[in-house]
Every structure is written in structure tokens, then in C-alpha cells.
Protein backbone atom coordinates (compact mmCIF):
# COMPACT_ATOMS: atom_id res chain seq x y z
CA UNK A 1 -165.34 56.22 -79.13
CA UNK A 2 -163.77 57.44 -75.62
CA UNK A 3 -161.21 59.46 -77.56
CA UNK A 4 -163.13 61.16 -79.80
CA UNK A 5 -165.58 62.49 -77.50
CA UNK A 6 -162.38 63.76 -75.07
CA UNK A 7 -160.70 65.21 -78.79
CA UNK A 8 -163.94 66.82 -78.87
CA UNK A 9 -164.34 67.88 -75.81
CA UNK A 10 -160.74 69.56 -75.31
CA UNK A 11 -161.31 71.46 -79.36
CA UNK A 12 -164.86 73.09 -78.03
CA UNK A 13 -163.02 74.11 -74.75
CA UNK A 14 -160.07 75.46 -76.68
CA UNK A 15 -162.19 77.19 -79.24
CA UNK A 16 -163.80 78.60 -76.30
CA UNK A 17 -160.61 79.36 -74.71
CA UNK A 18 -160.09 81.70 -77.77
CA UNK A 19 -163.32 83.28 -78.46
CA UNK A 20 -163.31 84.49 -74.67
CA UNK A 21 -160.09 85.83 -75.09
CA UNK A 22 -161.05 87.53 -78.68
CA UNK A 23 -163.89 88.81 -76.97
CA UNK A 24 -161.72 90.44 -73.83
CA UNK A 25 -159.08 91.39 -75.97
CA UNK A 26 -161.93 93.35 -78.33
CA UNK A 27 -163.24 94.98 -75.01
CA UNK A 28 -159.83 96.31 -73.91
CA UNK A 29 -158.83 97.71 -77.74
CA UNK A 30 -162.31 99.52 -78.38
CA UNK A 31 -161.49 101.20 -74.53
CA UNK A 32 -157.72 101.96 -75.34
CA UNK A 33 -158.26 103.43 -79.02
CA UNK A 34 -161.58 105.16 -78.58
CA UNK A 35 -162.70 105.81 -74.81
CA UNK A 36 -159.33 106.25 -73.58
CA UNK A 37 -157.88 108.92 -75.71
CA UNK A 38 -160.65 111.29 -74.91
CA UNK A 39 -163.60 111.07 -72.09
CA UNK A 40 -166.84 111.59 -73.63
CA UNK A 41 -168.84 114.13 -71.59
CA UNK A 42 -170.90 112.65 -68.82
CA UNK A 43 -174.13 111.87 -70.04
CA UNK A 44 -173.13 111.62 -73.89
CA UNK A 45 -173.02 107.66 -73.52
CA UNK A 46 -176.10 105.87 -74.15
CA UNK A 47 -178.13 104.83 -71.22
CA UNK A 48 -181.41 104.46 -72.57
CA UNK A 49 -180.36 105.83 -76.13
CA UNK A 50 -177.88 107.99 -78.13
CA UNK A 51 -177.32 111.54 -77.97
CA UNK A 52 -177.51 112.73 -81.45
CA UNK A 53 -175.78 115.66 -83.45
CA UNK A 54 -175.68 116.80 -86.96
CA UNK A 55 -172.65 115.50 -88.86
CA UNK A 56 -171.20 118.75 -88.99
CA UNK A 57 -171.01 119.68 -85.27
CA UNK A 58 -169.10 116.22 -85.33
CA UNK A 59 -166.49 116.93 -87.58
CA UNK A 60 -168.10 114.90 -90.70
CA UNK A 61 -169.06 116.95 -93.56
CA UNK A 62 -172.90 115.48 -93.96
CA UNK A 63 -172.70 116.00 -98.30
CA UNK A 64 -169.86 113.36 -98.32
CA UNK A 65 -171.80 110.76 -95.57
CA UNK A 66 -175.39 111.35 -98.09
CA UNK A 67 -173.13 110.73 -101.55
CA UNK A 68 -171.89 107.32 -99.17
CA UNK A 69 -174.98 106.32 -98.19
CA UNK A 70 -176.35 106.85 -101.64
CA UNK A 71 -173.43 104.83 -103.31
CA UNK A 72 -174.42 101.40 -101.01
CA UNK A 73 -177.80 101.95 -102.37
CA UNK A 74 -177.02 102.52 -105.56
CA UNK A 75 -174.88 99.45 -105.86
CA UNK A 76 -177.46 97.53 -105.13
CA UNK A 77 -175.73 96.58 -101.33
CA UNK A 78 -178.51 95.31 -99.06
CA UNK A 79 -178.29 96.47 -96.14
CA UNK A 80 -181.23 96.70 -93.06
CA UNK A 81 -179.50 99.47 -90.99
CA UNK A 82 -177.06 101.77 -90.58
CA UNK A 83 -175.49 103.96 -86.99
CA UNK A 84 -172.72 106.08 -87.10
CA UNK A 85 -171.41 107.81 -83.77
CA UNK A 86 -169.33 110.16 -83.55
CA UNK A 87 -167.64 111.32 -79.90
CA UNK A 88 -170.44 109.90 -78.38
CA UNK A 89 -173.34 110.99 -80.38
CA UNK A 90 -175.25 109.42 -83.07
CA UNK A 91 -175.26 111.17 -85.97
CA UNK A 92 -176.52 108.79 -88.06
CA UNK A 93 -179.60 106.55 -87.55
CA UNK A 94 -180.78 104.91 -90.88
CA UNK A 95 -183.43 102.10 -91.10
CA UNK A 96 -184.06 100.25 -94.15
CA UNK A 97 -187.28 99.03 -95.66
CA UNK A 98 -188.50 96.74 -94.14
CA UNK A 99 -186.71 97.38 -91.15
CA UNK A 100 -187.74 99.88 -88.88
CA UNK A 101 -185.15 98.95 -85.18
CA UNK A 102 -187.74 97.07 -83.52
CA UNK A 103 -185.99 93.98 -84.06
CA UNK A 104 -182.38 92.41 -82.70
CA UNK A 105 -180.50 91.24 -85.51
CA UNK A 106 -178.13 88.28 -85.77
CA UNK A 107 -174.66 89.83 -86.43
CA UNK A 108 -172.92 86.57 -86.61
CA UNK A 109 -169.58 86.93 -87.60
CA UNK A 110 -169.08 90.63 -88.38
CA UNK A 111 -167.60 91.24 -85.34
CA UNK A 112 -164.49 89.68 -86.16
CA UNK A 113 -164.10 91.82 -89.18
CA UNK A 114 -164.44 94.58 -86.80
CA UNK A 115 -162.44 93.10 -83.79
CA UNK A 116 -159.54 92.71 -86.07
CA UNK A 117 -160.01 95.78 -87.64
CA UNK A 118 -159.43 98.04 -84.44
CA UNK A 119 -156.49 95.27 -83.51
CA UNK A 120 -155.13 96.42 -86.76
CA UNK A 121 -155.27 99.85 -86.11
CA UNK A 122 -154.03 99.15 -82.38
CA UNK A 123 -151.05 97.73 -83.82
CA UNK A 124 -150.33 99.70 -86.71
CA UNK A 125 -150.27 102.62 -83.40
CA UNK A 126 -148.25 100.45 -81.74
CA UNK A 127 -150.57 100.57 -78.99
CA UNK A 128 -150.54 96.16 -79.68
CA UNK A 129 -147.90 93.92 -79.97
CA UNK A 130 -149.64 91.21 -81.76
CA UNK A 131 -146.59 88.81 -81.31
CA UNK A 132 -147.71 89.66 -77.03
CA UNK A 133 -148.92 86.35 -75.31
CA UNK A 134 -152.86 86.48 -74.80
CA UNK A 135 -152.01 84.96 -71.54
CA UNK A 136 -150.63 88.45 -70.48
CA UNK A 137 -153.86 90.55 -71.05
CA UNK A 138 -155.07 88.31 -67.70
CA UNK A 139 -152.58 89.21 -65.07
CA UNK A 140 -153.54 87.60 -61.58
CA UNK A 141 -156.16 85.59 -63.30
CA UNK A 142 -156.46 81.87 -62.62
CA UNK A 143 -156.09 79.97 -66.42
CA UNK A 144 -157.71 75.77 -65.68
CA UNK A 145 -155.50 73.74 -67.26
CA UNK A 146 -152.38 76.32 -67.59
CA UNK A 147 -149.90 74.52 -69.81
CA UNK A 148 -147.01 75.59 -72.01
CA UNK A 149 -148.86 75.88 -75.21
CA UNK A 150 -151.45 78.13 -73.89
CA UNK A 151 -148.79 80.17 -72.54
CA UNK A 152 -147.67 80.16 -76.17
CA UNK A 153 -150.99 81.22 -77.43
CA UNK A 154 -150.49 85.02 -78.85
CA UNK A 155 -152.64 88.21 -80.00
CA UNK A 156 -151.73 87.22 -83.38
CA UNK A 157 -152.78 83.75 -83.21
CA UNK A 158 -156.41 85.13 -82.50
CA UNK A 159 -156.87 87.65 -84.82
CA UNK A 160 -156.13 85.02 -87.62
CA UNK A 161 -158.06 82.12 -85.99
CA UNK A 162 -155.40 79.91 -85.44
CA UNK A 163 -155.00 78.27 -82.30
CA UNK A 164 -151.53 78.43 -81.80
CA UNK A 165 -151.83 74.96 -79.93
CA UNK A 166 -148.77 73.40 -81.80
């Protein structure tokens, strides 16, 4: 019974391990591909809410976003909300029936689809190396329990969920 509950013990703190690292790594790519490339005017992020613009003062041709947004409805795709922003302004702010914003929603695991999304796109820059040790994004950082297979452990490993712990 002792081993099981250490096996246990050491997975949780492993898949930790990863999801904090996932998490940091998603931090650092949405900065490098988004924020870095060109600072938003000051004031343009949100502080206590969006700035918002029309679609076209944004570069998005607002026909082509209304025939989108009409095409999820029309296939029948629930959704409760939709925000776009663009350079740092919203520009666009949907609500669904019967949602209206005034509650937090439970986005479970959609942000890996978009974490490894924008890896994707890092990579595919060549702004990532995905074969690039995770270990390496943490320079200076003390690591508990620094061994050889964490040191192992690369970008690719967690954008597919695997552990890399072989």
C-alpha cells in the first residue's frame, strides 16, 4: 500500500511539474508572438475593461466576421460567448442567450488547444524549438528533485502530453 501511495504521489507531482511548465511556457509564447512584436499603446490594455474599435479600423473587414458569426449559428454550434481583440482593442463582444458576461465560465481544457496552437505557430516561425529542454525556459531557477530525466523533459513532450519521464 506504501508504494502505491509514493507512485501516486511522485505522478500528481510530475503532472504538476508539467502543467506549471505548460502554463509558463504559454505565458512566454503569447508575450513573444503577440506583445513583443509590437507595443500596444499605453492605455489600450485592459485594466478595468477593453478598449473597443470597429473591425475595420482594426484591419478586419466586419461583412466577413458577421457571415462567421452567422455560419456557427447557423450550424447549430452552441456557443455562450464570443471576444475578438484586435491590437489591443475589442472589437468583438458577443453574448449568447442565456448568457449575458455576468458569469465566470469553466474553460477546462480549451486552453491547451490554444496553448499548442500559438506553440505551433511559434515553431512553425521558428521563434520555438520544440525539441528545446523545458528545463531551459527556467534559467537560474531552483528545479526540487533535479534529475536526468527532467533534464530530458522537452517543449515537445508538453505540447503532446507526454511526460517524457522514460
Amino acid at each position: 500500500m506504501q508504494r502505491g501511495a509514493t507512485l501516486d504521489k511522485r505522478l500528481g507531482l510530475r503532472i504538476g511539474i508539467i502543467l506549471a511548465v505548460v502554463v509558463a511556457l504559454g505565458l512566454l509564447l503569447v508575450y513573444q508572438v503577440f506583445l513583443a512584436r509590437k507595443p500596444l499603446p499605453a492605455g489600450d490594455f485592459p485594466t478595468q475593461g477593453w478598449r473597443s474599435s470597429t473591425p475595420e479600423e482594426q484591419g478586419i473587414d466586419s461583412d466577413k466576421l458577421a457571415g462567421a458569426l452567422a455560419a456557427i449559428q447557423g450550424d447549430g454550434v452552441h456557443i455562450h460567448s464570443l471576444m475578438m481583440v484586435r491590437n489591443g482593442k475589442a472589437i468583438v463582444d458577443a453574448y449568447y442567450y442565456p448568457y449575458d458576461g455576468s458569469r465566470v465560465h469553466d474553460v477546462a481544457s480549451v486552453t491547451k488547444s490554444v496553448m499548442t496552437t500559438l506553440i505551433g505557430i511559434a515553431a512553425d516561425q521558428g521563434k520555438l524549438d520544440l525539441d528545446q529542454p523545458a528545463l531551459s525556459f527556467f534559467p537560474g531557477r531552483t528545479i526540487a528533485n533535479r534529475d536526468d530525466l527532467k533534464e530530458r523533459i522537452t517543449v515537445r513532450h508538453l505540447v503532446s502530453m507526454s511526460s517524457g519521464l522514460y
